[in-house]
N, C-alpha and C. Protein backbone atom coordinates (compact mmCIF):
# COMPACT_ATOMS: atom_id res chain seq x y z
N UNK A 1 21.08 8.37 9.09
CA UNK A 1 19.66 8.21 8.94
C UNK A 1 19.04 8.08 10.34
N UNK A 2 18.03 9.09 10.69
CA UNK A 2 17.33 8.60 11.96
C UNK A 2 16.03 7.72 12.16
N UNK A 3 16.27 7.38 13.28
CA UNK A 3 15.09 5.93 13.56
C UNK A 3 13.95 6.33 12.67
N UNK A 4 13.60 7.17 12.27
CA UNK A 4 11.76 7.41 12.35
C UNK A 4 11.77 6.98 10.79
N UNK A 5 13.53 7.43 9.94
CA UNK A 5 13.17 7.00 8.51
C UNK A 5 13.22 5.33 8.18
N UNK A 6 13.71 4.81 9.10
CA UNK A 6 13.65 3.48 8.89
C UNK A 6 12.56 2.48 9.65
N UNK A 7 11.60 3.32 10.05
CA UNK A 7 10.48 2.73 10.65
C UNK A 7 9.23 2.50 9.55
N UNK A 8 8.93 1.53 9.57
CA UNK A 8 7.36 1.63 8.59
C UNK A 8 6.79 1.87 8.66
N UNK A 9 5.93 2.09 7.44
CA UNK A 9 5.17 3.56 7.63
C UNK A 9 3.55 2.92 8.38
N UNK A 10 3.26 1.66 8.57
CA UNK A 10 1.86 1.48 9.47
C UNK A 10 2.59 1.34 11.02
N UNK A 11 3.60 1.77 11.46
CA UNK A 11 4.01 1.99 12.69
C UNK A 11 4.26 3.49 12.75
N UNK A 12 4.09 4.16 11.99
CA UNK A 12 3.91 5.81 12.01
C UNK A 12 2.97 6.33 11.60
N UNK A 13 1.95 6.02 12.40
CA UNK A 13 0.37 6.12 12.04
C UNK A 13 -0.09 8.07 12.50
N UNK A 14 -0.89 8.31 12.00
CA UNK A 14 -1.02 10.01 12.15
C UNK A 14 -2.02 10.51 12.99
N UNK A 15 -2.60 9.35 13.25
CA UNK A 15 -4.01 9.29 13.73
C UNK A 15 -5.38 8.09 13.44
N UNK A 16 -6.03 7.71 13.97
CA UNK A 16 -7.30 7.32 13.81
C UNK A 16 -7.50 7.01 12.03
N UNK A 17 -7.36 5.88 11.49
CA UNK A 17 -7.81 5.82 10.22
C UNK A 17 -9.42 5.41 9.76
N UNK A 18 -10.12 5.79 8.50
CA UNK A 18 -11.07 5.64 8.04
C UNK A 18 -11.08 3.98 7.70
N UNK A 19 -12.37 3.46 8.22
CA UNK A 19 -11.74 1.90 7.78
C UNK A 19 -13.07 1.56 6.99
N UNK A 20 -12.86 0.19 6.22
CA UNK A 20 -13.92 -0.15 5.58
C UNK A 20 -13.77 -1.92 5.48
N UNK A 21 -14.03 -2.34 6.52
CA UNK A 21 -14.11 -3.23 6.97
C UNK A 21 -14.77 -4.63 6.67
N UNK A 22 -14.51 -5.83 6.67
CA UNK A 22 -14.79 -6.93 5.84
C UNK A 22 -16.47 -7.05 5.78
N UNK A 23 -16.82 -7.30 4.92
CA UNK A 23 -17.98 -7.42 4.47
C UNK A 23 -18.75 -6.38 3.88
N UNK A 24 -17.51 -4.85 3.64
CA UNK A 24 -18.35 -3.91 2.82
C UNK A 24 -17.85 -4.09 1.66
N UNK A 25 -18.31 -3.42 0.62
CA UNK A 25 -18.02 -3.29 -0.86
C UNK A 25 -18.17 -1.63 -1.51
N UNK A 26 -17.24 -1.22 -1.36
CA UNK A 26 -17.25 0.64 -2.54
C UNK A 26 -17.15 0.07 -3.56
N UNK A 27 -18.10 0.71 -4.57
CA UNK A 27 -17.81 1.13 -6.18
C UNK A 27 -18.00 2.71 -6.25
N UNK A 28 -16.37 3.07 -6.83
CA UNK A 28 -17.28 4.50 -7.32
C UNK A 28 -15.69 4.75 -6.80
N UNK A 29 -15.14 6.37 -6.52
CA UNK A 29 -14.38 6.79 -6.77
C UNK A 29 -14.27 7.10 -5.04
N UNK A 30 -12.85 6.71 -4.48
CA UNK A 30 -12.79 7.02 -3.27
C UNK A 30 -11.85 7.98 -2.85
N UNK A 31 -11.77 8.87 -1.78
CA UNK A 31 -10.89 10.49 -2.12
C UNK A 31 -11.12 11.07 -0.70
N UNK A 32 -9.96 11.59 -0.62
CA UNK A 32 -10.15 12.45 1.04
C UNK A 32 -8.78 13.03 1.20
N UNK A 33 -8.75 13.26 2.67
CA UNK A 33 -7.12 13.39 3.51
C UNK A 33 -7.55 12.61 4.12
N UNK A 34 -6.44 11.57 4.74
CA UNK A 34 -5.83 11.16 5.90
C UNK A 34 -5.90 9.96 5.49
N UNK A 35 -5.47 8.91 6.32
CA UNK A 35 -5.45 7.66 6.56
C UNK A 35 -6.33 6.89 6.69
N UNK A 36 -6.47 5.99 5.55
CA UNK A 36 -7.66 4.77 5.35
C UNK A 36 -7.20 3.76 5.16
N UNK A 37 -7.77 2.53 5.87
CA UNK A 37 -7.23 1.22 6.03
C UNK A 37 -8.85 0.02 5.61
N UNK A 38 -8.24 -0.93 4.60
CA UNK A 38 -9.15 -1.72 3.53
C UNK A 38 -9.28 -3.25 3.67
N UNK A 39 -10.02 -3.42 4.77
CA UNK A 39 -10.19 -4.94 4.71
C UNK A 39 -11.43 -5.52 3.91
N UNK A 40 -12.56 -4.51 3.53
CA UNK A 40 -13.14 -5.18 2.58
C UNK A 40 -12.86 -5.32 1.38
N UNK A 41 -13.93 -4.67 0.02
CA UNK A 41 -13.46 -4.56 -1.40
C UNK A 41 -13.86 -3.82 -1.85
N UNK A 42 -13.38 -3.29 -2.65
CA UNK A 42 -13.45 -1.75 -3.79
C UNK A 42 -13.32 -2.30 -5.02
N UNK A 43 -14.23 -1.57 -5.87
CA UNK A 43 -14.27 -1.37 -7.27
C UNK A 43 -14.21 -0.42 -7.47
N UNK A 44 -13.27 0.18 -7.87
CA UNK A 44 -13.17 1.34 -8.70
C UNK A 44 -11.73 2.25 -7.95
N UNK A 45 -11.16 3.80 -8.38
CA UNK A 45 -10.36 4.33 -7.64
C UNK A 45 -10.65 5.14 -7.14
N UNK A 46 -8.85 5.26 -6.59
CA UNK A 46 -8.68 6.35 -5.24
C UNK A 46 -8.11 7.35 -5.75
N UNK A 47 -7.80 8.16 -5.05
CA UNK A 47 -7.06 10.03 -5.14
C UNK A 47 -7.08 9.94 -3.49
N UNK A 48 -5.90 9.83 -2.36
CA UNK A 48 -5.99 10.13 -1.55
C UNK A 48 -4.92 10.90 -0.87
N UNK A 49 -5.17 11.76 -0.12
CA UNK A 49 -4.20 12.70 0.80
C UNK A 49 -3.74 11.75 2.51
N UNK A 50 -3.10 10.68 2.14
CA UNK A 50 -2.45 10.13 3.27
C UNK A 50 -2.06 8.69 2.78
N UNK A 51 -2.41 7.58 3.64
CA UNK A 51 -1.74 6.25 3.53
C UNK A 51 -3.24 5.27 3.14
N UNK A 52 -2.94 4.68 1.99
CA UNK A 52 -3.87 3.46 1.80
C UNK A 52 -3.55 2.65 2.19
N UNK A 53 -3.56 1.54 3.05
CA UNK A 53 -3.70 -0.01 3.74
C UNK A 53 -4.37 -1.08 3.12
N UNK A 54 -3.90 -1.47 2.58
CA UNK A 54 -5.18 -3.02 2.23
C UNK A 54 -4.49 -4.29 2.79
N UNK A 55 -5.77 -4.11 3.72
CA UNK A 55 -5.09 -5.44 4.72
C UNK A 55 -4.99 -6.58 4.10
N UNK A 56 -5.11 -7.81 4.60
CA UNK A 56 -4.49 -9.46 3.73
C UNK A 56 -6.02 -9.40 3.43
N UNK A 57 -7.01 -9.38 4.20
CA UNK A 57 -8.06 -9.72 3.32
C UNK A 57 -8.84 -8.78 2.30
N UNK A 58 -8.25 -7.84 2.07
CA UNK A 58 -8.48 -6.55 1.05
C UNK A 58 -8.42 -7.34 -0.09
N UNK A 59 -9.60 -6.62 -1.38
CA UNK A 59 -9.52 -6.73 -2.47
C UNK A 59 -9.64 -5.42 -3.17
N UNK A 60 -9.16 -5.13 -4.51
CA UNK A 60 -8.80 -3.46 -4.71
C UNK A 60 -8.74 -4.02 -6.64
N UNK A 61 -9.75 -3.49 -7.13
CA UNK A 61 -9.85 -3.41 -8.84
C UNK A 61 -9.97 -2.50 -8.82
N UNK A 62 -8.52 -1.52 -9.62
CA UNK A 62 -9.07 0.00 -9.93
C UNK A 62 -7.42 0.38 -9.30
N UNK A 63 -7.62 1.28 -9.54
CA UNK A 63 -6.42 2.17 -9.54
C UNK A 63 -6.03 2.86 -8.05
N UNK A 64 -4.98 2.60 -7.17
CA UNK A 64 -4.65 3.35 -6.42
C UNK A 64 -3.91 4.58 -5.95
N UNK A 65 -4.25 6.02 -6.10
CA UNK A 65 -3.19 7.02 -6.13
C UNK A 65 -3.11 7.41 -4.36
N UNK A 66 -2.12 7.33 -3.91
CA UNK A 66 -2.25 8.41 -2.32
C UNK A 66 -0.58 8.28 -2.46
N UNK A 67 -0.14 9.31 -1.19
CA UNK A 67 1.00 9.66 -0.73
C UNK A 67 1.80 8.33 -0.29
N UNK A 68 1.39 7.47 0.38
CA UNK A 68 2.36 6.04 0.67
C UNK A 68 0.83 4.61 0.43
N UNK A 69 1.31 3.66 0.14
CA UNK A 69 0.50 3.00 0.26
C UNK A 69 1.14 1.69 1.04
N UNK A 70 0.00 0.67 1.20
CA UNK A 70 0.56 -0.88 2.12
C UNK A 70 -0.18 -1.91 1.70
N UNK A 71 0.46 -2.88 1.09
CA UNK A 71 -0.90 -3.87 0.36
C UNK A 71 -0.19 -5.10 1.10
N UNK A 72 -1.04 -6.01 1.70
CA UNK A 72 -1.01 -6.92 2.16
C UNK A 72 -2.19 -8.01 1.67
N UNK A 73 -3.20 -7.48 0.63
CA UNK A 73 -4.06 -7.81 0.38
C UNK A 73 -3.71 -8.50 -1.20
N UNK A 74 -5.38 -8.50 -2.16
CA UNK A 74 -4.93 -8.54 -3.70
C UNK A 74 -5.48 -7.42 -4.21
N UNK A 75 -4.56 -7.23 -5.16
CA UNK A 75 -4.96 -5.63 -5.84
C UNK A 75 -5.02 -5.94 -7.42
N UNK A 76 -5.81 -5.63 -8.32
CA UNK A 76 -5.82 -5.94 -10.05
C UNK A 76 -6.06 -4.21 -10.07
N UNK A 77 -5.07 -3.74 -10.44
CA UNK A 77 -4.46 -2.36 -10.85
C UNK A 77 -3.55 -1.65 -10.90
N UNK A 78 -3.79 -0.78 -10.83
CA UNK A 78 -2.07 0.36 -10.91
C UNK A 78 -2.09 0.68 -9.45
N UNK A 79 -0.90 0.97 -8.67
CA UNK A 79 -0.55 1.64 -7.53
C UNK A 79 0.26 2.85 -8.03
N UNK A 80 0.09 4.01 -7.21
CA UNK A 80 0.99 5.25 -7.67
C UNK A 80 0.93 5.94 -6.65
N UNK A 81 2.00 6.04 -5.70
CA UNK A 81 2.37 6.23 -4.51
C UNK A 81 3.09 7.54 -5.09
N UNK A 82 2.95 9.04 -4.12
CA UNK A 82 4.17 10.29 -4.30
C UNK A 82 4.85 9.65 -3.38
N UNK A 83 4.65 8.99 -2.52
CA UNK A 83 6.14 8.63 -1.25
C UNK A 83 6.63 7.36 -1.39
N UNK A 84 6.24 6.54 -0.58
CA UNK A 84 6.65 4.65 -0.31
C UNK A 84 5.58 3.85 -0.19
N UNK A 85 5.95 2.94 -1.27
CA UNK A 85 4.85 1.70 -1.24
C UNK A 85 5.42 0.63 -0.54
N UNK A 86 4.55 -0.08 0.68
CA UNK A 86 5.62 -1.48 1.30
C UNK A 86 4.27 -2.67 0.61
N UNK A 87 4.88 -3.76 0.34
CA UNK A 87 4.73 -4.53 0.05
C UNK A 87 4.61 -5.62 0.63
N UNK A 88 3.57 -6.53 1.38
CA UNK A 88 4.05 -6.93 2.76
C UNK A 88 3.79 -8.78 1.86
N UNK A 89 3.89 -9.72 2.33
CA UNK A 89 4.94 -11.04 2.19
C UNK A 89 2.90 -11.51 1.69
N UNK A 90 1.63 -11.33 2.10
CA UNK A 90 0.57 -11.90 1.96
C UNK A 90 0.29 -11.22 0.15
N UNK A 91 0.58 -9.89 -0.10
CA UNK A 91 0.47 -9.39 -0.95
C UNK A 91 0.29 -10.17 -2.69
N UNK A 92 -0.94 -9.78 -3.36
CA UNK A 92 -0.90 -10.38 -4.87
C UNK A 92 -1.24 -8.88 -5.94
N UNK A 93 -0.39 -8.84 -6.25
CA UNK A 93 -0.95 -7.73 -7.18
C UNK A 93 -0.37 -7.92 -8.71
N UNK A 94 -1.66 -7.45 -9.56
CA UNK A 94 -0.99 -7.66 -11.23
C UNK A 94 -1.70 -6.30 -11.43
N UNK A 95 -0.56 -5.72 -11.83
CA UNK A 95 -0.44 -4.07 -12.73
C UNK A 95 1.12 -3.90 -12.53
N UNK A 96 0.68 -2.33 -12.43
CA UNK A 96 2.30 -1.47 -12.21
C UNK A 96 2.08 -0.71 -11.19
N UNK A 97 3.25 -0.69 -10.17
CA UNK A 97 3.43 -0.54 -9.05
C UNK A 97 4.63 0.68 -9.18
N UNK A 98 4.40 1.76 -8.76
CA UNK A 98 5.18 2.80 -9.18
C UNK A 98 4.97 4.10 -7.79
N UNK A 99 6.21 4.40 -7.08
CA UNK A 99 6.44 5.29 -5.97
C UNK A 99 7.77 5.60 -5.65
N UNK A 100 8.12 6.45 -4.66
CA UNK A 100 9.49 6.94 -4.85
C UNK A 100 10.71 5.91 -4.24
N UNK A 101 9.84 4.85 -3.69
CA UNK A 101 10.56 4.14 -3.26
C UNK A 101 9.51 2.65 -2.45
N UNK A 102 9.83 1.39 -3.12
CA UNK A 102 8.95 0.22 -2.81
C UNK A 102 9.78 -1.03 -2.29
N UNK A 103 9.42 -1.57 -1.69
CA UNK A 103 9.92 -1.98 -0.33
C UNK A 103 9.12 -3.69 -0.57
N UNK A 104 9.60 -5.17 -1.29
CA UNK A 104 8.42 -5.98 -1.40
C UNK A 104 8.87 -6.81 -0.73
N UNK A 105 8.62 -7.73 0.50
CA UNK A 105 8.88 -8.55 1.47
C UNK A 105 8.38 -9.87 0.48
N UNK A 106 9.45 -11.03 1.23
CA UNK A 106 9.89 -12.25 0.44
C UNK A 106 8.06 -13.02 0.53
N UNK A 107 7.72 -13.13 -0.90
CA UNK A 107 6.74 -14.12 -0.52
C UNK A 107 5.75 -13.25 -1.35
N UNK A 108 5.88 -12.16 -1.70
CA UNK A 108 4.87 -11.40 -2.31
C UNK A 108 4.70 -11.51 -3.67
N UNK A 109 3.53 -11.41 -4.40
CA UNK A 109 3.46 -11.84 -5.97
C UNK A 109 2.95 -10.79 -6.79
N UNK A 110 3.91 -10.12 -7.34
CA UNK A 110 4.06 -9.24 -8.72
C UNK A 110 4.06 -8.91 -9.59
N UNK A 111 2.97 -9.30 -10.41
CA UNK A 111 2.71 -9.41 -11.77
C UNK A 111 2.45 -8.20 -12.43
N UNK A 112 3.57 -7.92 -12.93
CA UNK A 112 3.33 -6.19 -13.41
C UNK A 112 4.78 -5.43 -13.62
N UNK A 113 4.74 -4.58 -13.73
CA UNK A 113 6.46 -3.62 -13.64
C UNK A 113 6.02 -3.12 -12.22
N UNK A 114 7.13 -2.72 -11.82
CA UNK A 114 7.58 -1.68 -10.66
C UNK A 114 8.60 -0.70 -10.92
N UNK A 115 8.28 0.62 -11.27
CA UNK A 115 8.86 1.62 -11.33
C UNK A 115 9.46 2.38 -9.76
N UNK A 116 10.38 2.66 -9.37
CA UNK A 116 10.95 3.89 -8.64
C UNK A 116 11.31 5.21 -8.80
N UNK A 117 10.32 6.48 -8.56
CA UNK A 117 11.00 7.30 -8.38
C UNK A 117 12.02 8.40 -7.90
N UNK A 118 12.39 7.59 -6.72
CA UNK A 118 13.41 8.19 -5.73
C UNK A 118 14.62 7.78 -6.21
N UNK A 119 15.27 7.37 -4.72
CA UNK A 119 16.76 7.04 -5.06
C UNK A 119 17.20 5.41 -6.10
N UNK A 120 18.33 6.14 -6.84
CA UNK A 120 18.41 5.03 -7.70
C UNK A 120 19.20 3.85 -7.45
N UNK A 121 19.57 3.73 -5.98
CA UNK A 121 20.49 2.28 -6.03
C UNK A 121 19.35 1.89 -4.58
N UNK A 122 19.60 0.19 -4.92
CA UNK A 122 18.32 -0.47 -3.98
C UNK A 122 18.60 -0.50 -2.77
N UNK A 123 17.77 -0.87 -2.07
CA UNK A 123 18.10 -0.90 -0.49
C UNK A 123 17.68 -2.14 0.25
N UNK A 124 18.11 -3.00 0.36
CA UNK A 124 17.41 -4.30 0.68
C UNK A 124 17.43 -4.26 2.28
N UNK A 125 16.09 -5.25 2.92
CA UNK A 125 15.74 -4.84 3.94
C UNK A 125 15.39 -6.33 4.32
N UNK A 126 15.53 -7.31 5.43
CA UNK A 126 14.48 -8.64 5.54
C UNK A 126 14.06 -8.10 6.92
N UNK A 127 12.45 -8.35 7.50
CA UNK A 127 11.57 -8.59 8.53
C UNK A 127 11.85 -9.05 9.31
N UNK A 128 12.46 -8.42 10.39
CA UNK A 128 13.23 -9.18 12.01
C UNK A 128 11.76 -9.23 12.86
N UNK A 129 10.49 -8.75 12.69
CA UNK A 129 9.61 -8.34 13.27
C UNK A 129 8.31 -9.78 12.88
N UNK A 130 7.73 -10.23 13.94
CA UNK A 130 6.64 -11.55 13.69
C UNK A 130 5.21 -11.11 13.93
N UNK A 131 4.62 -11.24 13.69
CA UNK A 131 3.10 -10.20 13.18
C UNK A 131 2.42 -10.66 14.58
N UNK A 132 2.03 -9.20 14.62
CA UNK A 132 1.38 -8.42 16.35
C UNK A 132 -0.15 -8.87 16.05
């Protein structure tokens, strides 16, 4: 396996992300390419072509679809990742959490199923890394 697959995926950033920053609020249906990162709150869902972020102070009702996602925030919905969902230790989410492969750091709260669609035996991982 080379370095880049065992790196996470907000340290393999693609570029410049779309941000929406504390004190805004979307309702309504959010959708694009590329990389968007969520410290305020959303009502309603996504359809996106890159990485969703919801930082610790993110709030997210409604449904999340993109290619990888990162919740560090609280989410009341479905996640549905085509790649990797990480799960970071601030994280609260109640739905179902479903991608090819999800990743939930100790401390995170799960109220919901978690489906995998990738590989079928687990891969356990703990955080040698102390927040930048």
């Amino acid at each position: 396996m080379s370095d880049s697959q065992l790196r996470r995926l907000r340290d393999r950033s693609r570029g410049p992300a779309t941000l929406i920053n504390d004190g805004c609020k979307i309702t309504g249906l959010l959708s694009g390419r590329g990389d968007f990162q969520v410290s305020g709150e959303i009502d309603g869902d996504c359809d996106v072509e890159g990485t969703v972020t919801l930082a610790k102070d993110g709030f997210w009702s409604g449904t999340i679809k993109a290619d990888h996602v990162i919740v560090a925030g609280h989410v009341e919905g479905d996640i549905a990742a085509v790649g990797s969902v990480e799960i970071m230790d601030t994280a609260r989410i109640t739905g179902t959490v479903a991608g090819e492969a999800i990743a939930v750091a100790e401390g995170a709260v799960v109220e919901g199923q978690m489906k995998t669609t990738g590989q079928s035996d687990p891969t356990q991982f703990s955080e040698k890394r102390g927040e930048n």
